[in-house]
PDB file of N, CA and C in Angstrom:
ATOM      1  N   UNK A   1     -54.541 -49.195 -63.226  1.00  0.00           N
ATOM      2  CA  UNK A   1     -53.597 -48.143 -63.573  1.00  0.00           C
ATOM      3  C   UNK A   1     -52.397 -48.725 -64.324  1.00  0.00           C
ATOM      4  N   UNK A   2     -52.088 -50.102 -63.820  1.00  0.00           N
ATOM      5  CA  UNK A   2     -51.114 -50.705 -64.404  1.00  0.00           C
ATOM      6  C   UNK A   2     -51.385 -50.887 -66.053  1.00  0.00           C
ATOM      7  N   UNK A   3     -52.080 -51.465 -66.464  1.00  0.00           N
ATOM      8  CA  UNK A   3     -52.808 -51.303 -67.635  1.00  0.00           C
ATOM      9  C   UNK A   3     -52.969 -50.827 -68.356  1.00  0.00           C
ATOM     10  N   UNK A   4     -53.518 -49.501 -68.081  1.00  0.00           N
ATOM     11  CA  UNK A   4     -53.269 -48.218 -68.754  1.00  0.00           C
ATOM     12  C   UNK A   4     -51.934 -47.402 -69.027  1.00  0.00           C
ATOM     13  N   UNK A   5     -51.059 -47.856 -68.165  1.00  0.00           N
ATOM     14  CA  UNK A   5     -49.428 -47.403 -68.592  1.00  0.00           C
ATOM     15  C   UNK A   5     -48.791 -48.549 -69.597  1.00  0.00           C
ATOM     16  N   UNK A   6     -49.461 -49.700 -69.370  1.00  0.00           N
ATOM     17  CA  UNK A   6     -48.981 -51.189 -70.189  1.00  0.00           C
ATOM     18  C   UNK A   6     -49.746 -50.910 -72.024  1.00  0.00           C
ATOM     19  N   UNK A   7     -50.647 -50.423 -72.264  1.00  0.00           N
ATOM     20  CA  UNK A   7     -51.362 -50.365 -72.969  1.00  0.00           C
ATOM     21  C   UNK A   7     -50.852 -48.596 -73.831  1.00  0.00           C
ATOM     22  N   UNK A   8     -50.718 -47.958 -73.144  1.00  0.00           N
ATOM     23  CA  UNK A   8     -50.017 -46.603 -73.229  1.00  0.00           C
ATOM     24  C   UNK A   8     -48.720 -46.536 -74.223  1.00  0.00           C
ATOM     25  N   UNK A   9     -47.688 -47.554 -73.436  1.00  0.00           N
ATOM     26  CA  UNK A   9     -46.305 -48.088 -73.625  1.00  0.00           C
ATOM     27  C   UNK A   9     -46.429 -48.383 -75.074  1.00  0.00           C
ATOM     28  N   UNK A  10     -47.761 -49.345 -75.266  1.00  0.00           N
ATOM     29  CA  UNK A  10     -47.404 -50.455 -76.393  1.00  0.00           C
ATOM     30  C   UNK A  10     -47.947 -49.706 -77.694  1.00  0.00           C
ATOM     31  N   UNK A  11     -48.362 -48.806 -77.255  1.00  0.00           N
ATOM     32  CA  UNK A  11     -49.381 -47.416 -78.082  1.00  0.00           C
ATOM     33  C   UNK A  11     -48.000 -46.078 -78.651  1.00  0.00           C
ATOM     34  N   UNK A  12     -47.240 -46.488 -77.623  1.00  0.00           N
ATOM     35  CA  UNK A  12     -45.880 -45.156 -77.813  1.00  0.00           C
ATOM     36  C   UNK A  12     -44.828 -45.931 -79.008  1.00  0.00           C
ATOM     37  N   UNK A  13     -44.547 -47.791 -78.544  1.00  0.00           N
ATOM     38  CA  UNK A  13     -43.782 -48.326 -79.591  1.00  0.00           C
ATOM     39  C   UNK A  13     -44.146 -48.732 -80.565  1.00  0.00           C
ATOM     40  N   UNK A  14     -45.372 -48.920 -81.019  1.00  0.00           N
ATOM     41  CA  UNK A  14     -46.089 -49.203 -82.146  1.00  0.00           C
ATOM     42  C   UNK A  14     -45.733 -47.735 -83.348  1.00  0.00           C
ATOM     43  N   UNK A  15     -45.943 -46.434 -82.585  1.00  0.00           N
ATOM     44  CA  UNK A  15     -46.278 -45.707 -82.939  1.00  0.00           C
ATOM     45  C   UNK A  15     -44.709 -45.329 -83.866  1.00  0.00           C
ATOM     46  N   UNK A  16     -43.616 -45.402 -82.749  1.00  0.00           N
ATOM     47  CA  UNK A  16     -42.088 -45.078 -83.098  1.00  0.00           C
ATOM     48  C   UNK A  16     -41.816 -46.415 -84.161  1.00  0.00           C
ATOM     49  N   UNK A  17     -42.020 -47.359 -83.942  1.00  0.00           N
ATOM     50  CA  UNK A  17     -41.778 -48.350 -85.358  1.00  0.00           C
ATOM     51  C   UNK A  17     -42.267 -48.037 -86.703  1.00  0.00           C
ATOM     52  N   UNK A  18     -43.827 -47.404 -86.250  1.00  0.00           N
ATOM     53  CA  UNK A  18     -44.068 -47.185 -87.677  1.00  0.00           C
ATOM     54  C   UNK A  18     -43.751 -45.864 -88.750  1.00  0.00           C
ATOM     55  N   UNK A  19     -43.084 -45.035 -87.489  1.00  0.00           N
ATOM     56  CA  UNK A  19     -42.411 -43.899 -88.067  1.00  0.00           C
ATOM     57  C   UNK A  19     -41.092 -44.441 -88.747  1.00  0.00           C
ATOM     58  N   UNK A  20     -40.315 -45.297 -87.583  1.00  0.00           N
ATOM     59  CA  UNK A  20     -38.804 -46.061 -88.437  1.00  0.00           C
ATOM     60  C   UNK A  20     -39.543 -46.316 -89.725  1.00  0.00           C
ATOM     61  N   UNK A  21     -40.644 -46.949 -90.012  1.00  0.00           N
ATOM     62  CA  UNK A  21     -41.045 -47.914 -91.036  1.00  0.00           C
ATOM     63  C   UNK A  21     -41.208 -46.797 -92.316  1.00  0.00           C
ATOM     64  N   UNK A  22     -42.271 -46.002 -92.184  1.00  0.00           N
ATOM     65  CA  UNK A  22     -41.912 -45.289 -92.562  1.00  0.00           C
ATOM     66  C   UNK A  22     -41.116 -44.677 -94.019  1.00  0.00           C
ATOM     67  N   UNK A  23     -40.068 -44.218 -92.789  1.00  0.00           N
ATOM     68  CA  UNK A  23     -38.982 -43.488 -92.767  1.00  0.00           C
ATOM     69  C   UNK A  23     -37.860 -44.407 -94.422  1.00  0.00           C
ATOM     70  N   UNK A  24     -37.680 -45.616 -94.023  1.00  0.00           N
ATOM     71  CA  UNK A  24     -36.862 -47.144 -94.520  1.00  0.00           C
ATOM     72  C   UNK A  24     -37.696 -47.081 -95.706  1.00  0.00           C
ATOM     73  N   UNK A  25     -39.213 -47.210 -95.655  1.00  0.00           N
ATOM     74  CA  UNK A  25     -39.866 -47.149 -96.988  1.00  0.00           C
ATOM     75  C   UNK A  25     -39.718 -45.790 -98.039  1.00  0.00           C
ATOM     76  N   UNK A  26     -39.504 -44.385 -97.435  1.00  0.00           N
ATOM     77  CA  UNK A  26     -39.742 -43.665 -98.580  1.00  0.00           C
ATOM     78  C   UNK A  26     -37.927 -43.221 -98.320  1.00  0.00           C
ATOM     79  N   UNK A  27     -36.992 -43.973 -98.008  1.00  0.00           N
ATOM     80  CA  UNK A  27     -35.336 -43.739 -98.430  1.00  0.00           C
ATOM     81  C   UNK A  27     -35.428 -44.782 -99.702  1.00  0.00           C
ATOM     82  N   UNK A  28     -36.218 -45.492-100.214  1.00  0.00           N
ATOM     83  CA  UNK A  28     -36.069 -46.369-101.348  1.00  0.00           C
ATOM     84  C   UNK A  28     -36.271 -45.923-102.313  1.00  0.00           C
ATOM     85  N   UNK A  29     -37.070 -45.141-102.599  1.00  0.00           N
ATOM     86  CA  UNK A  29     -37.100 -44.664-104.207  1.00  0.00           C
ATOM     87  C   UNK A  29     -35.190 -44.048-104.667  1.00  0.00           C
ATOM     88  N   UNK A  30     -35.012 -43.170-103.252  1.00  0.00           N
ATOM     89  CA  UNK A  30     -33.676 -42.333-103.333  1.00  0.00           C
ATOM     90  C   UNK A  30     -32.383 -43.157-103.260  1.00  0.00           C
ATOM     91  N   UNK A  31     -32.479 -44.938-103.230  1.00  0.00           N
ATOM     92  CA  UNK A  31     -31.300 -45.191-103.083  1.00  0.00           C
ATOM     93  C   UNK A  31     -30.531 -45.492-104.309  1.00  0.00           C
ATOM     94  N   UNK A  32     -30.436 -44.831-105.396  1.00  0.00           N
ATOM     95  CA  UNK A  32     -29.442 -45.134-106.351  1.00  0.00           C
ATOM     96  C   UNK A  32     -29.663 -45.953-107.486  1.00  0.00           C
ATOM     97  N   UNK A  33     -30.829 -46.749-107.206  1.00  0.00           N
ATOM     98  CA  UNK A  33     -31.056 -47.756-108.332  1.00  0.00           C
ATOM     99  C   UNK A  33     -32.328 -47.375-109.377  1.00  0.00           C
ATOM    100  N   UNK A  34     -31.859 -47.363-110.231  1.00  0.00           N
ATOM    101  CA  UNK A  34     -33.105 -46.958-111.491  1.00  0.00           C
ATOM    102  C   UNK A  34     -34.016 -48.039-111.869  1.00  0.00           C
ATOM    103  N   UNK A  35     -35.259 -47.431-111.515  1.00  0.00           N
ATOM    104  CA  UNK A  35     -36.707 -47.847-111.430  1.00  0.00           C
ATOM    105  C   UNK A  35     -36.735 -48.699-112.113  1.00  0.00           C
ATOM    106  N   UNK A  36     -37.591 -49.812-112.145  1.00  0.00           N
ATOM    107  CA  UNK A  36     -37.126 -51.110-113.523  1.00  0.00           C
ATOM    108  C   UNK A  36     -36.156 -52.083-113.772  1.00  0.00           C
ATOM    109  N   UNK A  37     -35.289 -51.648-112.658  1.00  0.00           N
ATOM    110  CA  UNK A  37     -34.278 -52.999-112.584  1.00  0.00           C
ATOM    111  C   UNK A  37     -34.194 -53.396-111.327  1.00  0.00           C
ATOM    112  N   UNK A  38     -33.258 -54.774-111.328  1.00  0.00           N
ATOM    113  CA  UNK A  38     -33.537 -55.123-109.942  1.00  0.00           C
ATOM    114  C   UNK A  38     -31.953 -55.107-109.802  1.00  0.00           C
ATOM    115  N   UNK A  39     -31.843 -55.418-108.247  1.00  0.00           N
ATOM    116  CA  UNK A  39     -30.686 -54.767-107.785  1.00  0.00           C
ATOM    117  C   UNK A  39     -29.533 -54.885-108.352  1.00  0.00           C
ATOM    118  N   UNK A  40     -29.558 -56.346-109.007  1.00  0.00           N
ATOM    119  CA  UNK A  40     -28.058 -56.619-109.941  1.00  0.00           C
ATOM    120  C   UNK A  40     -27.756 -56.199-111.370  1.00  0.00           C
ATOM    121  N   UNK A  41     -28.987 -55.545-111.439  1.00  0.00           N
ATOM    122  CA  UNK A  41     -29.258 -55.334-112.755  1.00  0.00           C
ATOM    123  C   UNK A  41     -29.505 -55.912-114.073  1.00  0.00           C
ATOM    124  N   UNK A  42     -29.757 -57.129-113.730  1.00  0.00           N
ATOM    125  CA  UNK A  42     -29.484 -57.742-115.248  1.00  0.00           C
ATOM    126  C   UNK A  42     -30.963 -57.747-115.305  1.00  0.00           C
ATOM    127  N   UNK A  43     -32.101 -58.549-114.528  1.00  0.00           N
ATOM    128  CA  UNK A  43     -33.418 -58.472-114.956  1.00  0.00           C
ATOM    129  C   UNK A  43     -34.034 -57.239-114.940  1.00  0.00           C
ATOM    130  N   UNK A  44     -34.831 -56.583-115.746  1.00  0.00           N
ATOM    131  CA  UNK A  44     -35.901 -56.146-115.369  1.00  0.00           C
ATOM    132  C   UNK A  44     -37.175 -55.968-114.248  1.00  0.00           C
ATOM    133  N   UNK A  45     -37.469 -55.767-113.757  1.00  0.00           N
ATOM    134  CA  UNK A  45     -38.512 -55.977-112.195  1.00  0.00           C
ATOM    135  C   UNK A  45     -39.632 -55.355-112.881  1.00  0.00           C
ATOM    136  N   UNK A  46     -40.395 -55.841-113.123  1.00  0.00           N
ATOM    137  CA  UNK A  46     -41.826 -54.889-113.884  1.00  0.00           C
ATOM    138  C   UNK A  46     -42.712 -55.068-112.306  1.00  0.00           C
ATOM    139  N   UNK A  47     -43.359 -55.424-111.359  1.00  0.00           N
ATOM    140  CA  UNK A  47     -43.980 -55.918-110.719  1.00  0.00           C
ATOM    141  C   UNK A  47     -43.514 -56.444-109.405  1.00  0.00           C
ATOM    142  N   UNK A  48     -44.347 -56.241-108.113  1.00  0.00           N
ATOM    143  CA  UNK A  48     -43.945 -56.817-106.797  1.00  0.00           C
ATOM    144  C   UNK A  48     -43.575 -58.176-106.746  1.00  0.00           C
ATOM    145  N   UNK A  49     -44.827 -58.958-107.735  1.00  0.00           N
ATOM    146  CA  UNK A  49     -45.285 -60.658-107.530  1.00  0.00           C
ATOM    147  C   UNK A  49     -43.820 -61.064-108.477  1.00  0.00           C
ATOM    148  N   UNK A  50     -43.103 -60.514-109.442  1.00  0.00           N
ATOM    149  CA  UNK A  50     -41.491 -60.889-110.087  1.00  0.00           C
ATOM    150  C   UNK A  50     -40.837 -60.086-109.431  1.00  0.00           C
ATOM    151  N   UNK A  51     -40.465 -59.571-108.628  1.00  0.00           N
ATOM    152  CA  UNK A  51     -39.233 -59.222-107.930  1.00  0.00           C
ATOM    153  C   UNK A  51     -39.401 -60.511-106.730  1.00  0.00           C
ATOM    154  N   UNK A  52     -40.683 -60.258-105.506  1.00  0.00           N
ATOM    155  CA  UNK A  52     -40.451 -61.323-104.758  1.00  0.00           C
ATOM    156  C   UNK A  52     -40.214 -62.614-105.120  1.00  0.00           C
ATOM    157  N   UNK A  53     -40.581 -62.970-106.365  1.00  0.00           N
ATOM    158  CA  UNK A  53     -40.270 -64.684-106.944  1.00  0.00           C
ATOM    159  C   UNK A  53     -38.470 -64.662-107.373  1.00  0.00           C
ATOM    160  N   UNK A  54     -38.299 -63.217-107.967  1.00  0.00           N
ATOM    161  CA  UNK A  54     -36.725 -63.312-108.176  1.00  0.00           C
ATOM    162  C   UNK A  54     -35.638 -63.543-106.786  1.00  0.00           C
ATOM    163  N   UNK A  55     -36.298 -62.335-105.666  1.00  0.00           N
ATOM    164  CA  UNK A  55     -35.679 -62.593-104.383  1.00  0.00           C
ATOM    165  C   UNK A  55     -35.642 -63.960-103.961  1.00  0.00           C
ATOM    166  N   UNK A  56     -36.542 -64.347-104.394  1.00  0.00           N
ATOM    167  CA  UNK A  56     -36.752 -66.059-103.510  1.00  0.00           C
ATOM    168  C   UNK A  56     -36.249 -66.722-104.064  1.00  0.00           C
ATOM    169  N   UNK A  57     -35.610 -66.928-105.593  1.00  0.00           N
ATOM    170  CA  UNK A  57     -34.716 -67.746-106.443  1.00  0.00           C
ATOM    171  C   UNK A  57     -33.370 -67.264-105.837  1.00  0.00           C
ATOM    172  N   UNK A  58     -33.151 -65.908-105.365  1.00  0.00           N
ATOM    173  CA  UNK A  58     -31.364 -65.651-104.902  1.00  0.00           C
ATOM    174  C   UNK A  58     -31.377 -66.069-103.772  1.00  0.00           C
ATOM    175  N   UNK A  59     -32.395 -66.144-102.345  1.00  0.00           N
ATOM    176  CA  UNK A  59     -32.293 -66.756-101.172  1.00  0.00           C
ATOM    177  C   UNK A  59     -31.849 -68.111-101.588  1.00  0.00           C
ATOM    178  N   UNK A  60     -32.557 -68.781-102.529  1.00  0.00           N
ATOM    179  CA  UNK A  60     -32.706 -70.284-102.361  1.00  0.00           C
ATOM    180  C   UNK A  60     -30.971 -70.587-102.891  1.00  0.00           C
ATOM    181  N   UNK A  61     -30.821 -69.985-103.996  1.00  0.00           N
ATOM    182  CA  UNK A  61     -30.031 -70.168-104.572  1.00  0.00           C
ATOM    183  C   UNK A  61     -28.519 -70.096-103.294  1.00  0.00           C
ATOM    184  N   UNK A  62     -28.317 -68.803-102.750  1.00  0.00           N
ATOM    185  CA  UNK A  62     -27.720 -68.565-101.003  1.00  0.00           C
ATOM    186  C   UNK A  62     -27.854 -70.192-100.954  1.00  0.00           C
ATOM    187  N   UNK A  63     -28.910 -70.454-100.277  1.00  0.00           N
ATOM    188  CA  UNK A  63     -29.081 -71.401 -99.204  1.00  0.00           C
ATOM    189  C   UNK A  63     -28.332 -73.329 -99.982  1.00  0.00           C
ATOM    190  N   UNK A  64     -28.827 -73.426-101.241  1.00  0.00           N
ATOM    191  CA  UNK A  64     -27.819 -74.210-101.705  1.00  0.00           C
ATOM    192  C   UNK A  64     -26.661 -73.961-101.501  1.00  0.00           C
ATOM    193  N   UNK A  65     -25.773 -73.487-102.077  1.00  0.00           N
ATOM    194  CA  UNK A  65     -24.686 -72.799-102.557  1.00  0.00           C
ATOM    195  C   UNK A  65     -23.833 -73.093-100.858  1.00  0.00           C
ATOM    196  N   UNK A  66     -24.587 -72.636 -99.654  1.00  0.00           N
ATOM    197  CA  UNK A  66     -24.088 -72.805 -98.091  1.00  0.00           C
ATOM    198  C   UNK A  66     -24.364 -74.578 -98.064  1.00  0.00           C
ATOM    199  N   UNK A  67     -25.315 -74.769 -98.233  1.00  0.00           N
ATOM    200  CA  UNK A  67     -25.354 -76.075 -98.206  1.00  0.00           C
ATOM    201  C   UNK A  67     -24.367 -77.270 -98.852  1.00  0.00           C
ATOM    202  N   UNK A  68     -23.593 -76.946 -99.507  1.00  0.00           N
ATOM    203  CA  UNK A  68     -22.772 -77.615-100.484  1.00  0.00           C
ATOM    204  C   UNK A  68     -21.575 -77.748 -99.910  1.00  0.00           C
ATOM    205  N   UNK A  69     -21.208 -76.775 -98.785  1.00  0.00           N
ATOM    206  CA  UNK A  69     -19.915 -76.427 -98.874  1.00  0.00           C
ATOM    207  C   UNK A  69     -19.801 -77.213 -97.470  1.00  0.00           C
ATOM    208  N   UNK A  70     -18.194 -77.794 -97.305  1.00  0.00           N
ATOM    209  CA  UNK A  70     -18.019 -78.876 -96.117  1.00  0.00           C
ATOM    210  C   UNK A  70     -17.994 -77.825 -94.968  1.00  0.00           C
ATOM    211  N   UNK A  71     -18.498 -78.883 -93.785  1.00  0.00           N
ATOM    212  CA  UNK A  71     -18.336 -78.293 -92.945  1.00  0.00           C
ATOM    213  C   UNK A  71     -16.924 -78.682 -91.896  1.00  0.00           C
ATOM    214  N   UNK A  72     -16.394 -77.437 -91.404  1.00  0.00           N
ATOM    215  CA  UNK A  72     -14.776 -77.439 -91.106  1.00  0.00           C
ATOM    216  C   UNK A  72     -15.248 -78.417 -89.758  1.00  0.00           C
ATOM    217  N   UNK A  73     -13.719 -79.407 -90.167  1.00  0.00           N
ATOM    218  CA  UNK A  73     -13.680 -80.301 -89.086  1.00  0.00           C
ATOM    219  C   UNK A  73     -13.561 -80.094 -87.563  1.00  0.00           C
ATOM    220  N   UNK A  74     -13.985 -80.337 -86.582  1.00  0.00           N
ATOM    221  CA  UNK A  74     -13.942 -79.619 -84.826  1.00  0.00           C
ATOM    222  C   UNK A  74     -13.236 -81.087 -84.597  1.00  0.00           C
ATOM    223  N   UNK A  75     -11.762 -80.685 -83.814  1.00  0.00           N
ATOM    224  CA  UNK A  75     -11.268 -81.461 -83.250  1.00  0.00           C
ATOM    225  C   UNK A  75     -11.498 -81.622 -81.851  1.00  0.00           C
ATOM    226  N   UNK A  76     -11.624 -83.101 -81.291  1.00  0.00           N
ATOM    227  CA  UNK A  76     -11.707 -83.486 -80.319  1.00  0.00           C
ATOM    228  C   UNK A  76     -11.426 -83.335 -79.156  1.00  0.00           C
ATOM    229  N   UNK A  77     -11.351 -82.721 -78.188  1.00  0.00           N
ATOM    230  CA  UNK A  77     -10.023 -82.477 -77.139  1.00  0.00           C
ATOM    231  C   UNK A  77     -10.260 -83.498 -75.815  1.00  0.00           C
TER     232      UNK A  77
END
């Protein structure tokens, strides 16, 4: 019986995520940005496989950029 409420449960949150999911996927066409560009606008986005390679050049680019910068001194006590 336990099981069947355990299995039930995981059947009810699967179900409510993929409604959130959803939901997050079709607010994107409506958020403001015209089809063909990417968010900053300067490139073009023709395609999934060049937007995710562009996203992954601005993460990386983030992740240098943090990397560079000193880290604040912790004094001793």
């Amino acid at each position: 019986m336990r099981g069947v409420f355990g299995v039930l449960s995981l059947m009810i949150v699967v179900a409510v995520i993929g409604l959130l999911a959803k939901k997050q996927v079709g607010a994107l066409p409506g958020a403001g940005i015209a089809s063909g560009t990417s968010v900053n606008g300067s490139v073009p986005v023709v395609n999934p496989q060049q937007q995710s390679q562009q996203l992954q050049k601005q993460v990386k680019q983030s992740v240098d950029d943090a990397m560079k910068q000193a880290r604040p001194e912790v004094e001793d006590k």
